[in-house]
C-alpha atoms as a PDB file:
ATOM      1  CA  UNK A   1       0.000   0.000   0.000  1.00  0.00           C
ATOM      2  CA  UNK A   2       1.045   3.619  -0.846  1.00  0.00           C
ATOM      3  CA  UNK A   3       3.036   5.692   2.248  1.00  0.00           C
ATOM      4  CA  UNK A   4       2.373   9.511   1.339  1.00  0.00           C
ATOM      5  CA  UNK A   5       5.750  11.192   2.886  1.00  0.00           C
ATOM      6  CA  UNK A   6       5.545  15.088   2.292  1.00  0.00           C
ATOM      7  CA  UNK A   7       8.872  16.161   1.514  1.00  0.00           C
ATOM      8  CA  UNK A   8      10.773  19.641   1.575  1.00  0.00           C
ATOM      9  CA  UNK A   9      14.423  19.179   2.462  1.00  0.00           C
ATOM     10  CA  UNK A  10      15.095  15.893   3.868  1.00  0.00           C
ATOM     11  CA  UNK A  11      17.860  14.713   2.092  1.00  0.00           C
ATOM     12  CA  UNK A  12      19.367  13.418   5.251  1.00  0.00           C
ATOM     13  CA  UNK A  13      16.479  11.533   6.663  1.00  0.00           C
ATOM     14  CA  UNK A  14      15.266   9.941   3.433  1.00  0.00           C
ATOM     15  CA  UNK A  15      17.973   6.968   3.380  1.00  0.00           C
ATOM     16  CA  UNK A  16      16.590   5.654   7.012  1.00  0.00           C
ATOM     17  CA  UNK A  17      13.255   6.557   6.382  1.00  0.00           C
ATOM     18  CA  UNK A  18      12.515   4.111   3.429  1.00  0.00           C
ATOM     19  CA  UNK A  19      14.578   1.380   4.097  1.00  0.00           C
ATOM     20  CA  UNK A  20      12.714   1.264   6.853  1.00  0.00           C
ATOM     21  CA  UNK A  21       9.168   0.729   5.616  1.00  0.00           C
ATOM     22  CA  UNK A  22       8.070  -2.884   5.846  1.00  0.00           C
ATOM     23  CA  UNK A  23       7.688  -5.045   3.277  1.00  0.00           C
ATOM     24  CA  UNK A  24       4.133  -4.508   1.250  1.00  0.00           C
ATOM     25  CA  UNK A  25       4.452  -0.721   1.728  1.00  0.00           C
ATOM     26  CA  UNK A  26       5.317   1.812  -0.803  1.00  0.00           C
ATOM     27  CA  UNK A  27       6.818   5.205  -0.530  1.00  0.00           C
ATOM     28  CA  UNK A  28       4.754   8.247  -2.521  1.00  0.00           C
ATOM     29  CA  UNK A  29       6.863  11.009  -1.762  1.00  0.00           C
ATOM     30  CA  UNK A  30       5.534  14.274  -2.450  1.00  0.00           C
ATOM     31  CA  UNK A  31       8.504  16.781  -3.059  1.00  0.00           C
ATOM     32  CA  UNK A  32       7.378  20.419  -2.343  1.00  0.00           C
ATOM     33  CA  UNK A  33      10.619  22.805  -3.782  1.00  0.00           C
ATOM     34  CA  UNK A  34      13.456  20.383  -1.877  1.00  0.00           C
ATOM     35  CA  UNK A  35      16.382  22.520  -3.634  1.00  0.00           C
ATOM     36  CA  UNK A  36      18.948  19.973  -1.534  1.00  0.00           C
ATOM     37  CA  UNK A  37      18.408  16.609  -4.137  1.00  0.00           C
ATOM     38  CA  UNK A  38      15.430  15.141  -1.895  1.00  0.00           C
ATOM     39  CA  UNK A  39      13.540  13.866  -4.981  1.00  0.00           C
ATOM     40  CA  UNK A  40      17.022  12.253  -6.363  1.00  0.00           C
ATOM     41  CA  UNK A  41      17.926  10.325  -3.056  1.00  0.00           C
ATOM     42  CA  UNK A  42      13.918   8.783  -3.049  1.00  0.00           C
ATOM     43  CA  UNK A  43      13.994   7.894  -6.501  1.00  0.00           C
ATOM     44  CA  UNK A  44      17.246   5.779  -6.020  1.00  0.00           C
ATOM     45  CA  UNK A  45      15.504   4.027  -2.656  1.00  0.00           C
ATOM     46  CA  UNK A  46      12.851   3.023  -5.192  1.00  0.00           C
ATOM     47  CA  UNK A  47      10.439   5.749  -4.564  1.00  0.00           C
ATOM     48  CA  UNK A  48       7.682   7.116  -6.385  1.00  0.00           C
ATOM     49  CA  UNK A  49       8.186  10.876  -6.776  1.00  0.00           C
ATOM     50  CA  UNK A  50       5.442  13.275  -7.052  1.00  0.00           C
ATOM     51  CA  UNK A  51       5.953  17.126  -7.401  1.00  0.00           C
ATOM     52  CA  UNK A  52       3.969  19.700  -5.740  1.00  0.00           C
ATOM     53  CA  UNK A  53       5.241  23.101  -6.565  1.00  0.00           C
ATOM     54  CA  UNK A  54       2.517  25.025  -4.367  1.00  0.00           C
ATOM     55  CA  UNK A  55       4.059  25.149  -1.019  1.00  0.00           C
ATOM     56  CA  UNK A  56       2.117  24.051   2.170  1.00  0.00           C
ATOM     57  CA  UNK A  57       1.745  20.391   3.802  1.00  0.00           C
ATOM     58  CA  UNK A  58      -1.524  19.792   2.648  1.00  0.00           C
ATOM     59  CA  UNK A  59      -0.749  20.268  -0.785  1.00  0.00           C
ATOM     60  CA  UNK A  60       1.790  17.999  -0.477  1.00  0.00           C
ATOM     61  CA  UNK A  61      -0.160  15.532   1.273  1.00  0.00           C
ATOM     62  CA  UNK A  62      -3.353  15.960  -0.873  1.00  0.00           C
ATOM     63  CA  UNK A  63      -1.695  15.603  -3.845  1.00  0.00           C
ATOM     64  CA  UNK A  64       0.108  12.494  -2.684  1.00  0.00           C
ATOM     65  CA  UNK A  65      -3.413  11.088  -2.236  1.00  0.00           C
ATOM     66  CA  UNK A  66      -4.662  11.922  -5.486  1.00  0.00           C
ATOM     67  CA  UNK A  67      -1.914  10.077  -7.019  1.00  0.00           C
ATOM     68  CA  UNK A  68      -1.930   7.064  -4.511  1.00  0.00           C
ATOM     69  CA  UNK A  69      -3.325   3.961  -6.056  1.00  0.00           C
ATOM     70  CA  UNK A  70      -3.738   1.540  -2.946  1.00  0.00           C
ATOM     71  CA  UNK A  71      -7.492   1.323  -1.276  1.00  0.00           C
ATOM     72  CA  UNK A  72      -5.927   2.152   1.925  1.00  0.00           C
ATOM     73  CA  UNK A  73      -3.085   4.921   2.127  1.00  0.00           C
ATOM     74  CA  UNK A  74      -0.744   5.910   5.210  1.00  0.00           C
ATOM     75  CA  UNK A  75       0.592   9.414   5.791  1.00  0.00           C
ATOM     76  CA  UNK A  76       4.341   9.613   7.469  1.00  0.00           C
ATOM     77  CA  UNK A  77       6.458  12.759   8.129  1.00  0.00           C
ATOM     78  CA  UNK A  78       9.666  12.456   5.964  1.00  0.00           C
ATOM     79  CA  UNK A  79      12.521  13.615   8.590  1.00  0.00           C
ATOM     80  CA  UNK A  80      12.951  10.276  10.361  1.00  0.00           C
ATOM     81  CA  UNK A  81      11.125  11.170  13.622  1.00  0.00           C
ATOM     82  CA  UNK A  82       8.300   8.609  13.359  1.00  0.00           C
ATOM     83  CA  UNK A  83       9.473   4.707  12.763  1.00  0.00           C
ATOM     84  CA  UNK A  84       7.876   3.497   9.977  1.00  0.00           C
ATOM     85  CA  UNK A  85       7.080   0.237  11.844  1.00  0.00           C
ATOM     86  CA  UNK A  86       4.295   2.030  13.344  1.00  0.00           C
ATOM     87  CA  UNK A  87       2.031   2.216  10.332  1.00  0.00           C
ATOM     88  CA  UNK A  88       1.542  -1.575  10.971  1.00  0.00           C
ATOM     89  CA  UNK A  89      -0.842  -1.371  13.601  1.00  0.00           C
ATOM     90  CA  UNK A  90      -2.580   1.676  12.465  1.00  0.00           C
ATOM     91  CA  UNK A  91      -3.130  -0.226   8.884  1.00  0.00           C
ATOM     92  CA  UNK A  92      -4.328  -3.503  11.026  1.00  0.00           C
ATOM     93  CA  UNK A  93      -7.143  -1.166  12.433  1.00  0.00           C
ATOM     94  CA  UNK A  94      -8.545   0.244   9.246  1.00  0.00           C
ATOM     95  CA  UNK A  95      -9.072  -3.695   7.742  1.00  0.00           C
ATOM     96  CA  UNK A  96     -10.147  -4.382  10.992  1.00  0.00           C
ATOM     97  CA  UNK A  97     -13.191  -1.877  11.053  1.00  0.00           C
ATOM     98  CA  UNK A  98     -11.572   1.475  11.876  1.00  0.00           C
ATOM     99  CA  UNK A  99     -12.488   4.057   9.506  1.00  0.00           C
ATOM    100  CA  UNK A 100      -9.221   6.439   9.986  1.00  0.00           C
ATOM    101  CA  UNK A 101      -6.243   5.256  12.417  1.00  0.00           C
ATOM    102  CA  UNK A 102      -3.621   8.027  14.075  1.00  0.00           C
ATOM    103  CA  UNK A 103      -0.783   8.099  16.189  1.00  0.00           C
ATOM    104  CA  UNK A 104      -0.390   9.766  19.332  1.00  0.00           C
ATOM    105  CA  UNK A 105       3.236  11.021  19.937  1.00  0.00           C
ATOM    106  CA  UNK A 106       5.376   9.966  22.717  1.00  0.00           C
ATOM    107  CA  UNK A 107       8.674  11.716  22.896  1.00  0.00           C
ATOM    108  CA  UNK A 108      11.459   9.148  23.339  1.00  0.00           C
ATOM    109  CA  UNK A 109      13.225  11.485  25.912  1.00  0.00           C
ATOM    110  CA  UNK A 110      13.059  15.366  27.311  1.00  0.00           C
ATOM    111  CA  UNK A 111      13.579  17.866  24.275  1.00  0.00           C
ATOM    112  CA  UNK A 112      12.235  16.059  21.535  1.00  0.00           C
ATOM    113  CA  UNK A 113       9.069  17.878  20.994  1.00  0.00           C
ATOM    114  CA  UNK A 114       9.612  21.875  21.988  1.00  0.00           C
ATOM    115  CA  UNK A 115       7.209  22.937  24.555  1.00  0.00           C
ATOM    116  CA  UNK A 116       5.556  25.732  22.142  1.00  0.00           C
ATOM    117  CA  UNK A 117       4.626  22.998  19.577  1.00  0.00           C
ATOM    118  CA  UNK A 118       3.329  20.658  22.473  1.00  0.00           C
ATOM    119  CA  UNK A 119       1.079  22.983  24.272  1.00  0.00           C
ATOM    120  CA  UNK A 120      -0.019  24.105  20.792  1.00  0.00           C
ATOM    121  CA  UNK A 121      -0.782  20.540  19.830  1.00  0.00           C
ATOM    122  CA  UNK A 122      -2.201  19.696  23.616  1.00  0.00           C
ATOM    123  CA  UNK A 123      -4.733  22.752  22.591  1.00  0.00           C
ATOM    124  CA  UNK A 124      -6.094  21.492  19.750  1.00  0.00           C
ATOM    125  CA  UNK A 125      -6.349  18.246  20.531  1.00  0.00           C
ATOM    126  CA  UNK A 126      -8.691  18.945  23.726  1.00  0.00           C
ATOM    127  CA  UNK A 127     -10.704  21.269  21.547  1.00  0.00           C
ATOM    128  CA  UNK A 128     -11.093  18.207  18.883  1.00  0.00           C
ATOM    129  CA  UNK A 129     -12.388  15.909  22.232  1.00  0.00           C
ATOM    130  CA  UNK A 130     -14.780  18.449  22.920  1.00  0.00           C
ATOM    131  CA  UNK A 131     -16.181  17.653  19.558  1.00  0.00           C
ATOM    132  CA  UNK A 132     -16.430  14.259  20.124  1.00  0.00           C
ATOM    133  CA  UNK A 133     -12.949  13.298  17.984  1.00  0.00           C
ATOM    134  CA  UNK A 134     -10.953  10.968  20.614  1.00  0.00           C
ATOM    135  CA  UNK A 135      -7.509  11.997  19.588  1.00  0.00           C
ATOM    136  CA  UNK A 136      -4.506  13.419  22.003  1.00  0.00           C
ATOM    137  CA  UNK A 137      -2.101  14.334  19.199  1.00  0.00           C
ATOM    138  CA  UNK A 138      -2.802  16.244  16.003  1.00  0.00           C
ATOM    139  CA  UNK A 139      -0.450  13.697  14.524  1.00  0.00           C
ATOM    140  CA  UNK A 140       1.388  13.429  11.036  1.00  0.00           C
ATOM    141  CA  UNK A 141       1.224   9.593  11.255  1.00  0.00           C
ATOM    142  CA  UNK A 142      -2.303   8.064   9.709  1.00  0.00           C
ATOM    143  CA  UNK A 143      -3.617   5.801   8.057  1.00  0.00           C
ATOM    144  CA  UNK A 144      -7.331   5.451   5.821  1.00  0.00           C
ATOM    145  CA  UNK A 145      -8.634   4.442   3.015  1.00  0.00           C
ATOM    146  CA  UNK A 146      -8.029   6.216  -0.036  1.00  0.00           C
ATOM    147  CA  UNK A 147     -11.856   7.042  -0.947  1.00  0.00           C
ATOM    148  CA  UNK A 148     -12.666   7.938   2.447  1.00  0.00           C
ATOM    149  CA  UNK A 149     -10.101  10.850   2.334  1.00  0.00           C
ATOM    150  CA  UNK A 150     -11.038  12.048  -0.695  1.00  0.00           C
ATOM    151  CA  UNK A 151     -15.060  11.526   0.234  1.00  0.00           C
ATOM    152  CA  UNK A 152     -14.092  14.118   3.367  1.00  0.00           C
ATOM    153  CA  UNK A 153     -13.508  16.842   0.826  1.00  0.00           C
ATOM    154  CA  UNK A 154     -10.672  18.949   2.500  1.00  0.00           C
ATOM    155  CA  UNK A 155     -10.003  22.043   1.385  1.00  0.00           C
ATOM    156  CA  UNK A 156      -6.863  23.590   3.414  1.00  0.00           C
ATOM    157  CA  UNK A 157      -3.446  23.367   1.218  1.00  0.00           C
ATOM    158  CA  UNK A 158      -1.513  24.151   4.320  1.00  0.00           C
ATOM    159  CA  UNK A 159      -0.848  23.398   8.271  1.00  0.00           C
ATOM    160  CA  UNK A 160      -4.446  23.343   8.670  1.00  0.00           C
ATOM    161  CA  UNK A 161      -5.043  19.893   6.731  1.00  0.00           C
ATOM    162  CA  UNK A 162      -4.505  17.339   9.242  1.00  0.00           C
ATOM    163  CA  UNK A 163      -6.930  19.706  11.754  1.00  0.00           C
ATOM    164  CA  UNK A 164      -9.500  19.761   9.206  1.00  0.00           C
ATOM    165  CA  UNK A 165      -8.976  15.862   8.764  1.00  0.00           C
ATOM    166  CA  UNK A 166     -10.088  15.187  11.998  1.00  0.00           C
ATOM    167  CA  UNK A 167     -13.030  17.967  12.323  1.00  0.00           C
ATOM    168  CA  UNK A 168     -14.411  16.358   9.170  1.00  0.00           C
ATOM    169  CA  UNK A 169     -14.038  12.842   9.967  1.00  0.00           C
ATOM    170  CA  UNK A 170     -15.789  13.154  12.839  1.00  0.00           C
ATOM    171  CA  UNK A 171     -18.689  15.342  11.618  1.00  0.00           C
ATOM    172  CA  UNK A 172     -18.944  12.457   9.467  1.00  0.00           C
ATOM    173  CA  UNK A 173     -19.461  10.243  12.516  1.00  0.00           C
ATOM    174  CA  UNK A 174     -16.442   8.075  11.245  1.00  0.00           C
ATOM    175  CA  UNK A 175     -14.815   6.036  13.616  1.00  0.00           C
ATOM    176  CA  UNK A 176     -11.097   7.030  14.886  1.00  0.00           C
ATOM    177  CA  UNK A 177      -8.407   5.047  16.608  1.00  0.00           C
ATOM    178  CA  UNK A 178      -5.188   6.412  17.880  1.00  0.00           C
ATOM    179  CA  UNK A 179      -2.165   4.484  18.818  1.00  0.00           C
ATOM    180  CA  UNK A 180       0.711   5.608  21.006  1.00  0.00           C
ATOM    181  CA  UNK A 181       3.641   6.020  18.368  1.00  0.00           C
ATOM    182  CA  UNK A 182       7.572   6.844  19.274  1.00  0.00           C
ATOM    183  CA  UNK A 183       8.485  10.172  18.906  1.00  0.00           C
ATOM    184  CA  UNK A 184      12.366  10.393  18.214  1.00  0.00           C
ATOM    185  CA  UNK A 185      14.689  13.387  17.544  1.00  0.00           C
ATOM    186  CA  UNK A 186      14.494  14.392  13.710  1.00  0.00           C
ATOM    187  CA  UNK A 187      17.289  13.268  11.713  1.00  0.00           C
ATOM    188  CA  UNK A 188      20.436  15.284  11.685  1.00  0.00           C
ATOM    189  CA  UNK A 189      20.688  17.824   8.958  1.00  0.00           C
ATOM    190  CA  UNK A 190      16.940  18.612   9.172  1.00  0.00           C
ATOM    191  CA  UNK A 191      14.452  20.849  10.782  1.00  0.00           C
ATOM    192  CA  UNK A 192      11.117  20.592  11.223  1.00  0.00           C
ATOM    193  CA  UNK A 193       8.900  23.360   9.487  1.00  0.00           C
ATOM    194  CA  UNK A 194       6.788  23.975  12.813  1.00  0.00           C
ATOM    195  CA  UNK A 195       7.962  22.972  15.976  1.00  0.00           C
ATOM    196  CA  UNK A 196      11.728  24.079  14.651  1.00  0.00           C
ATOM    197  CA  UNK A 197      10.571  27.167  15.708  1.00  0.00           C
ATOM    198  CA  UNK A 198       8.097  29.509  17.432  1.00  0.00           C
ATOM    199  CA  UNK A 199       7.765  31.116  14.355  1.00  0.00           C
ATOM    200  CA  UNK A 200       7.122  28.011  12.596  1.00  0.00           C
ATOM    201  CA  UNK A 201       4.525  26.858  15.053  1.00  0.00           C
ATOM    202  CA  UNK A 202       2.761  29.958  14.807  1.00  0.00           C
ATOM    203  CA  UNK A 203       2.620  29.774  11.033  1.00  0.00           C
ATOM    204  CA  UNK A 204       0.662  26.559  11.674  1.00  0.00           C
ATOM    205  CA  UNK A 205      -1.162  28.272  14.654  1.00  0.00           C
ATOM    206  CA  UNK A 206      -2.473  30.583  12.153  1.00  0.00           C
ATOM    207  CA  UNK A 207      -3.529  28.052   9.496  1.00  0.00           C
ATOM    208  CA  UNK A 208      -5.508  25.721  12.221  1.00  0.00           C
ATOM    209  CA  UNK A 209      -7.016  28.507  13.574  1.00  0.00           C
ATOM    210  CA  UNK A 210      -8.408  29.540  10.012  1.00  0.00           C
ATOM    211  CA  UNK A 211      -9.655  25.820  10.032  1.00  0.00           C
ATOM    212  CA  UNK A 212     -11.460  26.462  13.155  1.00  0.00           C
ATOM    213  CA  UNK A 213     -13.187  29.308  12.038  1.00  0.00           C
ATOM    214  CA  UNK A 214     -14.415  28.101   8.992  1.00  0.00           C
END
């Protein structure tokens, strides 16, 4: 099946990240203006490579989906924080009844996930409870089928997507399970877009709020 990986910059992650996919999963990843040979590196792992030149993470991730071919797809962040390995159980869910499976981070040790992104992400997630979603992590790790997604009609192109996700799917009454999923440093040589920095994490503030508001 078809692992969407967004992909801006992470040249020195990509190596790791797909050779470590398990067997009978694919890598889709979506390169959105890498200018440091991302899309090179993933083609010689035996990647598919996609290119989004509109910059944001859900256009990355959207258009990932709309090329996917599998029934059920699997989103994973690119920069080696997440362990493939974990899309196993989240993939076991959705044939076992689950509509849309995602992970809930746990930091492998003290500094991996800044305290600005954290409380940001703590934030949202109690908001989403409050409307009935049972998630604890707006997380980049999922996994659905590919019909579903598109069936939830989401709009946002950037840090908003994977908020709007989740409002959707459960306005839809679909039914979520999260899994607790390793959350290790980022490999070396990379930097995450939002919780690299507070202004990063208030770029992505902004876009979920717009989310909310709509």
């Amino acid at each position: 099946m078809d692992v969407i990986l967004p992909c801006l910059d992470e040249a020195a992650a990509l190596p790791a990240v797909l050779s470590a996919l398990p067997p009978g999963f694919r890598a889709l990843v979506v390169d959105n203006g890498s200018t440091d040979g991302s899309p090179r590196i993933a083609a010689g792992f035996g990647a598919k490579v996609v290119h989004e030149p509109r910059r944001g993470y859900g256009a990355a991730v959207h258009t990932g989906l709309e090329y996917a071919t599998s029934d059920i797809v699997c989103f994973l962040d690119a920069d080696g924080s997440l362990d493939p390995a974990d899309l196993r159980p989240l993939v076991e869910a959705v044939t076992g009844g689950a509509d849309l499976a995602a992970g809930r981070r746990v930091p492998v040790r003290r500094g991996v996930w800044p305290w600005h992104a954290r409380a940001g992400n703590a934030l949202l997630a109690t908001l989403m409870r409050r409307q009935r979603v049972p998630v604890h992590d707006i997380a980049p790790i999922r996994a659905a089928r590919r019909q579903t997604l598109l069936d939830l009609g989401i709009t946002d192109r950037a840090f908003g997507y994977p908020l709007e996700l989740l409002i959707k799917a459960g306005r839809a009454g679909l039914r979520i399970e999260e899994f607790e999923v390793a959350y290790r440093p980022r490999a070396a040589g990379t930097k995450s877009k939002v919780s690299g920095s507070v202004r990063g994490t208030l770029r992505a503030a902004r876009d979920m709020a717009k989310v909310l508001r709509a």
